[in-house]
N, C-alpha and C. Protein backbone atom coordinates (compact mmCIF):
# COMPACT_ATOMS: atom_id res chain seq x y z
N UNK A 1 69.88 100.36 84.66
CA UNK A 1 69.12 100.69 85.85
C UNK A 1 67.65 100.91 85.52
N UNK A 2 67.54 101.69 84.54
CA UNK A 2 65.73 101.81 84.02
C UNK A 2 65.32 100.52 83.64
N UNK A 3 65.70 99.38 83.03
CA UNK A 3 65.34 98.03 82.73
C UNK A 3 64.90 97.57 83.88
N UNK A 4 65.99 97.74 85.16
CA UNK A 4 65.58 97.39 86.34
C UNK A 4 64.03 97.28 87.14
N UNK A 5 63.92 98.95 86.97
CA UNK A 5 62.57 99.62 87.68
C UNK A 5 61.57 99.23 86.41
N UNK A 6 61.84 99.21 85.25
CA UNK A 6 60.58 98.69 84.71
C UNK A 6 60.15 96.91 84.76
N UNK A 7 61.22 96.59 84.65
CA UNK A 7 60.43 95.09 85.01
C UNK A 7 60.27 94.87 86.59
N UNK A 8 60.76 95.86 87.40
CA UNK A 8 60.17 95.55 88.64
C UNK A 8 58.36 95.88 88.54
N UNK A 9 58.28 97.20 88.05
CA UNK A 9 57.27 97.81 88.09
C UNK A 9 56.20 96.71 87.56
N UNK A 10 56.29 96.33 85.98
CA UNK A 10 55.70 95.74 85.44
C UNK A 10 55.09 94.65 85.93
N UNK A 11 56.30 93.64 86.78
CA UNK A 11 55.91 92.82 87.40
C UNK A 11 54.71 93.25 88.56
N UNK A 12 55.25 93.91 89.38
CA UNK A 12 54.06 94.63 90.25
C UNK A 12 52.20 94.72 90.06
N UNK A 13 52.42 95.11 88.82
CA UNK A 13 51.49 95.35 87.84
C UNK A 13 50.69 94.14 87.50
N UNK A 14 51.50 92.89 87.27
CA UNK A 14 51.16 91.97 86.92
C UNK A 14 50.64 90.97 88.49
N UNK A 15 51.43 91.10 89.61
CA UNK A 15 50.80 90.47 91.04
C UNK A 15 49.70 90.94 91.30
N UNK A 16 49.71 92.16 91.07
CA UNK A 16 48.62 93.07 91.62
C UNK A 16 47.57 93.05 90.79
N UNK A 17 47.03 92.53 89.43
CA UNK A 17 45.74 92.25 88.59
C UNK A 17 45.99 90.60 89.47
N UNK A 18 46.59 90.04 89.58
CA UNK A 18 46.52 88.22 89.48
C UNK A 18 45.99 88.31 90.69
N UNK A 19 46.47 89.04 92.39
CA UNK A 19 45.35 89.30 93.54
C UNK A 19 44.27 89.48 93.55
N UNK A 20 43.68 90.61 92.59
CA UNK A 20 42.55 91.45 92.63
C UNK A 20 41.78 89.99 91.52
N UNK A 21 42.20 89.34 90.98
CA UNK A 21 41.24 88.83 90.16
C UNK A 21 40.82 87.45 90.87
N UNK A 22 41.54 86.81 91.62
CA UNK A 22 41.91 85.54 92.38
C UNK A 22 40.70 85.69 94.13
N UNK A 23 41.04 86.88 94.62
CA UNK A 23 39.99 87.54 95.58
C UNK A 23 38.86 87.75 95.15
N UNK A 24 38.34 88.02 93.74
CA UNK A 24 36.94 88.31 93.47
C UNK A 24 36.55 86.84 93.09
N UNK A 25 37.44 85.50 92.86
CA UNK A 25 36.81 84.56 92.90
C UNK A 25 36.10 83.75 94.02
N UNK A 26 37.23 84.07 95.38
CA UNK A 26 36.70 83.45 96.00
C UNK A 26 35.60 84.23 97.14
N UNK A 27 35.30 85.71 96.75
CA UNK A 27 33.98 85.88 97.27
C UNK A 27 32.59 85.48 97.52
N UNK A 28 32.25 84.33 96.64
CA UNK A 28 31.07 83.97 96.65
C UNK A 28 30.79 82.63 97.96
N UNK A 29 29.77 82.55 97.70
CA UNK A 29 30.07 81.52 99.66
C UNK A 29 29.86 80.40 98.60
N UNK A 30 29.99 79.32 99.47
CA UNK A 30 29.89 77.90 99.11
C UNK A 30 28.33 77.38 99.00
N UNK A 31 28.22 76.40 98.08
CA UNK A 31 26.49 76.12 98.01
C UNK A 31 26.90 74.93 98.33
N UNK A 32 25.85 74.15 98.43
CA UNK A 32 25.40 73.34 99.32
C UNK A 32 24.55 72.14 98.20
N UNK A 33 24.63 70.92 97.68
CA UNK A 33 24.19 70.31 96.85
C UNK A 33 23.06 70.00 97.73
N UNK A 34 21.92 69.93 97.40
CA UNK A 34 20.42 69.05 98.09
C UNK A 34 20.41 68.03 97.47
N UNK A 35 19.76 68.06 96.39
CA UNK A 35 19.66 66.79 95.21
C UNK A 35 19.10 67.56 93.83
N UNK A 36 19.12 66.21 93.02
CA UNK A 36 18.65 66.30 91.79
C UNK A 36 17.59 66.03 91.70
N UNK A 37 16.41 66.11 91.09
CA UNK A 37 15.29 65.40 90.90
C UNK A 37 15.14 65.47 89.66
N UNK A 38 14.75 63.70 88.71
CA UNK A 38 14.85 63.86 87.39
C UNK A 38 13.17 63.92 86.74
N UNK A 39 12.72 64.45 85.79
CA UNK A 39 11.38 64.52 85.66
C UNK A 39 11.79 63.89 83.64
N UNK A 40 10.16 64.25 83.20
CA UNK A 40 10.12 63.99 81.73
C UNK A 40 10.55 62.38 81.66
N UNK A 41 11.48 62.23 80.59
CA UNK A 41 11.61 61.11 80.37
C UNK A 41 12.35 60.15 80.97
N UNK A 42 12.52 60.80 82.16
CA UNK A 42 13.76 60.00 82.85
C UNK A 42 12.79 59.28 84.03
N UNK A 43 11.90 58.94 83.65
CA UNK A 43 10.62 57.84 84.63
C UNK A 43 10.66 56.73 83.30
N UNK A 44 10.59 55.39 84.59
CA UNK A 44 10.59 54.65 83.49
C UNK A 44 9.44 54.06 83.17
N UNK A 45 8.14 54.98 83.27
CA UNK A 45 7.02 54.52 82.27
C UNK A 45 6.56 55.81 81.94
N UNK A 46 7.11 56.73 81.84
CA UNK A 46 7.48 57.95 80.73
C UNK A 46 7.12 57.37 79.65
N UNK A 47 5.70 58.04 78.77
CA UNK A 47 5.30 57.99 77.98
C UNK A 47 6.05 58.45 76.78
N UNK A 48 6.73 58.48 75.52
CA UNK A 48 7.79 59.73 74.62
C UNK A 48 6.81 60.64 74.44
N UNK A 49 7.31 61.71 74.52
CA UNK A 49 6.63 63.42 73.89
C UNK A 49 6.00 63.49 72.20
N UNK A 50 5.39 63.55 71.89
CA UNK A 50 5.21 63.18 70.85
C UNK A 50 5.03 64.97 70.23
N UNK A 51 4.73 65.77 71.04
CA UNK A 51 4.63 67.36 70.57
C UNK A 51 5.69 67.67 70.04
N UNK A 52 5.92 67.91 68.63
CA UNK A 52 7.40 68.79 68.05
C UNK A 52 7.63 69.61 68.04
N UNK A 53 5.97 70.82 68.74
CA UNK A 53 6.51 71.87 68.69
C UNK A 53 7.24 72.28 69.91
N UNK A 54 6.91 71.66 70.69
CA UNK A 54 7.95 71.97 71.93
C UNK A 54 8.70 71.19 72.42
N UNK A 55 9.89 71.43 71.67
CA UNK A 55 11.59 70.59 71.68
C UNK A 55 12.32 71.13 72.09
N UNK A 56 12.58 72.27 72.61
CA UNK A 56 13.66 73.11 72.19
C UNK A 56 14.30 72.82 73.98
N UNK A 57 15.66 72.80 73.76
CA UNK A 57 16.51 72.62 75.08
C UNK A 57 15.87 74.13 76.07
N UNK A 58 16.50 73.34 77.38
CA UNK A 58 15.96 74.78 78.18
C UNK A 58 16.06 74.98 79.57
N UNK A 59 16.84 76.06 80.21
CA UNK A 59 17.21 76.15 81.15
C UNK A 59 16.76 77.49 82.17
N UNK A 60 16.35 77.39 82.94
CA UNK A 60 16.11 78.45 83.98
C UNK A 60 16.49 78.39 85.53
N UNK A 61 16.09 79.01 86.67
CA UNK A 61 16.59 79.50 87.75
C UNK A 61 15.76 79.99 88.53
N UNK A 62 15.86 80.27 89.57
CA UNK A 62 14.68 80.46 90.49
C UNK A 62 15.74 80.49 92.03
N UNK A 63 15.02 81.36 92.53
CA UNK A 63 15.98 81.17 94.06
C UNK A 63 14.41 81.98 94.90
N UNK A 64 14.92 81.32 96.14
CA UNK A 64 14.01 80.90 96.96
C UNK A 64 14.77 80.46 98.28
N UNK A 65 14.81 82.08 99.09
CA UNK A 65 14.89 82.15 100.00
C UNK A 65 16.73 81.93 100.04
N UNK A 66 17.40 81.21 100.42
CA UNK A 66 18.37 80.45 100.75
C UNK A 66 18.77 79.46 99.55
N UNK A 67 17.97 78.64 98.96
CA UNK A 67 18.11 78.19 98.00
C UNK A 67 17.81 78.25 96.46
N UNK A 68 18.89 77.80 95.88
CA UNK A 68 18.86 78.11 94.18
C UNK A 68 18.58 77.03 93.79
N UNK A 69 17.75 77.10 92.65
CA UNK A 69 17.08 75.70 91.81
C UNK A 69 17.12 76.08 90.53
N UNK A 70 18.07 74.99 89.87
CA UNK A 70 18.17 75.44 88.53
C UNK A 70 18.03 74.08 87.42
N UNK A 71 16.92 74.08 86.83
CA UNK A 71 16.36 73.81 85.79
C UNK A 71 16.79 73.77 84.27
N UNK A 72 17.20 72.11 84.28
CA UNK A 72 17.60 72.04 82.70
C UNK A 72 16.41 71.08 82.24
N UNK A 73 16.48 71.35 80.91
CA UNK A 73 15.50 70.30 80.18
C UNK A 73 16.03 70.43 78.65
N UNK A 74 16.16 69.42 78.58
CA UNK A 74 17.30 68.65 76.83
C UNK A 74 16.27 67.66 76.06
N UNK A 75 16.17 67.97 74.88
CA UNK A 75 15.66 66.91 73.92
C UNK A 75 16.62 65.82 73.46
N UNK A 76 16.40 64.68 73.72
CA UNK A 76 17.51 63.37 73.67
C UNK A 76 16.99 62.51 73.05
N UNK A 77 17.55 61.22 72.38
CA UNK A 77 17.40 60.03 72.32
C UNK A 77 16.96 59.36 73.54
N UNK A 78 15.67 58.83 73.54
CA UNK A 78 15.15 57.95 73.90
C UNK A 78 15.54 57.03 75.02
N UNK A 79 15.16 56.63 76.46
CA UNK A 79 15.90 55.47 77.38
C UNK A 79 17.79 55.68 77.69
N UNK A 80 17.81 57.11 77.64
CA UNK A 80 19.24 57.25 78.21
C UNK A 80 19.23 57.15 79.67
N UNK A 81 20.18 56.13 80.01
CA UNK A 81 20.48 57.04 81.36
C UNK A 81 21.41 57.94 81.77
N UNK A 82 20.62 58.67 82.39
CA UNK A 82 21.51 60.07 82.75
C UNK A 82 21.68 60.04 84.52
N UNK A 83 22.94 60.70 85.13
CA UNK A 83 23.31 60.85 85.95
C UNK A 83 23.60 62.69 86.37
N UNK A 84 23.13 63.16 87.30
CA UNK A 84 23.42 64.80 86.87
C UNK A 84 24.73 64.92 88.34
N UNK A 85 26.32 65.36 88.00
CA UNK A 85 27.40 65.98 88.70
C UNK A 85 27.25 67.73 88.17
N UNK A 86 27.80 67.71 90.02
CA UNK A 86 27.34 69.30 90.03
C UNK A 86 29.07 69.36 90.94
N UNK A 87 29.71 70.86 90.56
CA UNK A 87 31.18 71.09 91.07
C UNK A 87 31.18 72.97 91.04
N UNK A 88 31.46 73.14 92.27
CA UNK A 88 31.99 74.71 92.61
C UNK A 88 33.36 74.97 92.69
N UNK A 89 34.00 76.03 91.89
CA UNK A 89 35.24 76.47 92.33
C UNK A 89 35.14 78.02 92.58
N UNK A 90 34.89 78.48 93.70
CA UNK A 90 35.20 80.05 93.62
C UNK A 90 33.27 80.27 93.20
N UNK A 91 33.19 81.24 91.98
CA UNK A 91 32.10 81.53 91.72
C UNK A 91 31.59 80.83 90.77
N UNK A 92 32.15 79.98 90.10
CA UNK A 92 32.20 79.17 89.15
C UNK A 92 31.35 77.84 89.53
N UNK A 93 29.85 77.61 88.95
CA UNK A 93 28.91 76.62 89.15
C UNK A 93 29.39 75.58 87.22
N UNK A 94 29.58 74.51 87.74
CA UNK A 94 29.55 73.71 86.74
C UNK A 94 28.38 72.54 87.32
N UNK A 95 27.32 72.16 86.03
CA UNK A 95 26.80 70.82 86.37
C UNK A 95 27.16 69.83 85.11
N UNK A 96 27.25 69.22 85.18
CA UNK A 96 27.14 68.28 83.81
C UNK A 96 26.02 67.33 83.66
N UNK A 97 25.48 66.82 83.07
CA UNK A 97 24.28 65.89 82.70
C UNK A 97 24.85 65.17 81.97
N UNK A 98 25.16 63.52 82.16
CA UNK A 98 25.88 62.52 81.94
C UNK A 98 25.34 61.47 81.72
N UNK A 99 25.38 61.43 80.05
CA UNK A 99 24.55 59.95 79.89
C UNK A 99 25.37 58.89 80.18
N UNK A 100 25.15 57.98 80.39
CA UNK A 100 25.72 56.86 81.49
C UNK A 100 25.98 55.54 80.72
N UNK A 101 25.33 55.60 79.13
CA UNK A 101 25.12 54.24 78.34
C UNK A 101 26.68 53.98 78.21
N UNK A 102 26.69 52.71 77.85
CA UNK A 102 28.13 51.90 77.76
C UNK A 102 27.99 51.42 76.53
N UNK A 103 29.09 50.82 75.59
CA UNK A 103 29.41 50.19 74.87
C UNK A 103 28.62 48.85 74.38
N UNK A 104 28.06 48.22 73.68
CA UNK A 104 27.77 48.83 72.04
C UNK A 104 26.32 49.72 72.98
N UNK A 105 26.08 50.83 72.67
CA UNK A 105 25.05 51.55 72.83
C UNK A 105 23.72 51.37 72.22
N UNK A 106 23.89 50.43 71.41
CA UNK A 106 22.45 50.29 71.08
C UNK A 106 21.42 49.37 72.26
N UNK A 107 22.16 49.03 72.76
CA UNK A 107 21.41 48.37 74.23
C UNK A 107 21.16 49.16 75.02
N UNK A 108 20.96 50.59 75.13
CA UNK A 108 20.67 51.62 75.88
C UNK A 108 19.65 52.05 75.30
N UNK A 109 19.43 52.92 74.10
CA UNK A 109 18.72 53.96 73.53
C UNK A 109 17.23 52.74 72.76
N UNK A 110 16.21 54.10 73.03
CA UNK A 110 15.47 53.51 72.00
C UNK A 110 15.02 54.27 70.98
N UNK A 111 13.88 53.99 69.72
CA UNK A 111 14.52 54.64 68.60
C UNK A 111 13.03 56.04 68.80
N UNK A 112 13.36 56.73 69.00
CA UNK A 112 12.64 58.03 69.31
C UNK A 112 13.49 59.26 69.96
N UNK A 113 13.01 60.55 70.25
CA UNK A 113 13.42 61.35 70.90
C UNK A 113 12.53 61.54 71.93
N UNK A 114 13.06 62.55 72.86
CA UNK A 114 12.25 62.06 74.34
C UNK A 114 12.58 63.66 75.34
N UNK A 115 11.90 64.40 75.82
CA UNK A 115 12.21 65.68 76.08
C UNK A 115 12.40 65.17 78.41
N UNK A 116 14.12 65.42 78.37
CA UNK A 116 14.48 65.29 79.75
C UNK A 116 14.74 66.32 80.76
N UNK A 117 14.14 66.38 82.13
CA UNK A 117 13.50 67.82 82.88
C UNK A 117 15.07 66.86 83.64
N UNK A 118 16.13 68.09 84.54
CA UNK A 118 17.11 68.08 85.50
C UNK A 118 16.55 69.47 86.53
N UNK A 119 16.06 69.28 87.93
CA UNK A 119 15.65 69.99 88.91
C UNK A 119 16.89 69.62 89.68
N UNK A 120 17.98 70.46 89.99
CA UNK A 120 18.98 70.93 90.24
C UNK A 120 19.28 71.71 91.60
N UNK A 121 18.62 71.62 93.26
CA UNK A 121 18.76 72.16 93.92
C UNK A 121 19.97 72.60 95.03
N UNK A 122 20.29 73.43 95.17
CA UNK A 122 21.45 74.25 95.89
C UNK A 122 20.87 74.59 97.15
N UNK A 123 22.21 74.70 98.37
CA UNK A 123 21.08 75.28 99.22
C UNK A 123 22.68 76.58 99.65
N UNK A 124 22.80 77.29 100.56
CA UNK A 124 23.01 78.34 100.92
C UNK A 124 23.56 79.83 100.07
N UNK A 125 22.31 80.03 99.36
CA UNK A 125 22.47 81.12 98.60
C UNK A 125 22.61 82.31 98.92
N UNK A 126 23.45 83.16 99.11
CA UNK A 126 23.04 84.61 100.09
C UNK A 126 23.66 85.49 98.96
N UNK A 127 23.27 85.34 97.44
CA UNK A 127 23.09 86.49 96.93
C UNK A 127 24.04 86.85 95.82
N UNK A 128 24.73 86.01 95.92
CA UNK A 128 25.95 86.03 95.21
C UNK A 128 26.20 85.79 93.61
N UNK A 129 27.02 86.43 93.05
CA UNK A 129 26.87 86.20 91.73
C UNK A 129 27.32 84.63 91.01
N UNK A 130 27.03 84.05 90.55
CA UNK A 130 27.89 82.64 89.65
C UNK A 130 28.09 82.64 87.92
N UNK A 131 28.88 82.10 88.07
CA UNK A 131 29.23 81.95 86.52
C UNK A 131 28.62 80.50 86.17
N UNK A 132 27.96 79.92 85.72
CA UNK A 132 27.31 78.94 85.81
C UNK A 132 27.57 78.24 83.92
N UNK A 133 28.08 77.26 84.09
CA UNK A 133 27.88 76.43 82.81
C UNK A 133 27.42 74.93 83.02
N UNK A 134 26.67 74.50 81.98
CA UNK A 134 26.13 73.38 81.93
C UNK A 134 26.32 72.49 80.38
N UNK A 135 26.68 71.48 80.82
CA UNK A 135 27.42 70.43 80.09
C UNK A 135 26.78 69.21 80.09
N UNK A 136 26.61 68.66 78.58
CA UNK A 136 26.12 67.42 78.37
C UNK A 136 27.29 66.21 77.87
N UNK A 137 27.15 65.05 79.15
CA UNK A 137 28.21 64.26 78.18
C UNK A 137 27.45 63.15 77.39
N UNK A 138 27.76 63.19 75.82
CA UNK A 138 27.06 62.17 75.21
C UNK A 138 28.17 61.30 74.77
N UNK A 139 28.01 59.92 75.43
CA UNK A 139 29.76 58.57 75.42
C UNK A 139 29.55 58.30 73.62
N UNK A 140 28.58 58.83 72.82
CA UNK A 140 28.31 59.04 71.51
C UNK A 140 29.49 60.19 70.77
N UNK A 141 29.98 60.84 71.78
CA UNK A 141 30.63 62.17 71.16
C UNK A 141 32.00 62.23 71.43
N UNK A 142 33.14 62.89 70.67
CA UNK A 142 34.41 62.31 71.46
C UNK A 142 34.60 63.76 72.74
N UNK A 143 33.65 64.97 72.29
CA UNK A 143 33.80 65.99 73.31
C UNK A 143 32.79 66.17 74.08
N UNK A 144 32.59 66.66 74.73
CA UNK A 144 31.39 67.01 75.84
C UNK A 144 31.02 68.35 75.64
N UNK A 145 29.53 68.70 75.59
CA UNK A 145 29.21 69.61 74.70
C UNK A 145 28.54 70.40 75.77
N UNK A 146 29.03 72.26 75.32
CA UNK A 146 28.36 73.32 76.55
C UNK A 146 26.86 73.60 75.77
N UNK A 147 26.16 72.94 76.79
CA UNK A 147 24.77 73.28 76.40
C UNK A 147 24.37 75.21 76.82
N UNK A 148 24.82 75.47 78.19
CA UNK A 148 24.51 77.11 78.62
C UNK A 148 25.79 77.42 79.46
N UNK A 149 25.99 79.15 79.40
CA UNK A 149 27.18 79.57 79.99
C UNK A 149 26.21 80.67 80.20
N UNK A 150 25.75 80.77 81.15
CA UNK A 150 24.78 81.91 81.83
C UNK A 150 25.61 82.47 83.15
N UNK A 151 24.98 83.67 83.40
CA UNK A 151 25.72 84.83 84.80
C UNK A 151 23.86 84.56 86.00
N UNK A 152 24.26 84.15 87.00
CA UNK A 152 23.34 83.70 87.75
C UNK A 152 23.59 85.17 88.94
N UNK A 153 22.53 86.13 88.83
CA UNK A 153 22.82 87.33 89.97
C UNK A 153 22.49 87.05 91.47
């Protein structure tokens, strides 16, 4: 009979974290994709960067009003094309930045590095927290690599 009440209990225990955690996901409201806008090297008479001292990957955020704009910029190989997918589940912001080259790849890239701006706009922001990760796919790599796993307030 005590086996009983404890795996009832336990179980209890266990519905009742899986509610409370499942409800705080889907508190956040839904955003709203605007567009992408690609800057840096992703023009195609984009000069290459030739400054080394400023390479370094880089991501920021900004909100404005109603809308969130979030800002990646990646040091790459040269004449990629990139495509930027953006996906919400709950509070959970994923974008990925997707180089797009195909097979044999050397018909894509050229031989330099090249610093690429992703302007990332959202629109109905009212305040909410996100879990936000951002992902690069390089068809060079057999995994897809987390560039940032940032908390967006």
């Amino acid at each position: 009979m005590k086996r009983i009440y404890t795996v009832l209990i336990f179980s209890a225990l266990i519905f009742v974290f899986l509610t409370c955690t499942d409800s705080e996901r889907q508190t956040a409201s839904t955003l709203w994709l605007l567009r992408t806008d690609y800057g840096g090297c992703n023009g195609f008479m984009e000069v290459p960067r030739w400054n080394w001292e400023i390479n370094e990957d880089s991501l920021s955020w900004e909100i404005s009003n109603d809308t969130l704009k979030i800002f990646s910029g990646i040091e790459y190989i040269c004449c990629a094309p990139f495509v930027v997918e953006s996906q919400q589940n709950g509070d959970s912001l994923t974008i990925m930045i997707r180089d797009t080259c195909y097979t044999p790849y050397e018909t894509c890239y050229c031989r330099c590095m090249c610093y690429y701006e992703f302007l990332t706009l959202f629109t109905g922001y009212t305040g909410d927290r996100y879990h936000l990760a951002v992902w690069l796919h390089d068809p060079r790599q057999v995994q897809d690599s987390l560039l940032w796993q940032v908390e967006i307030p």
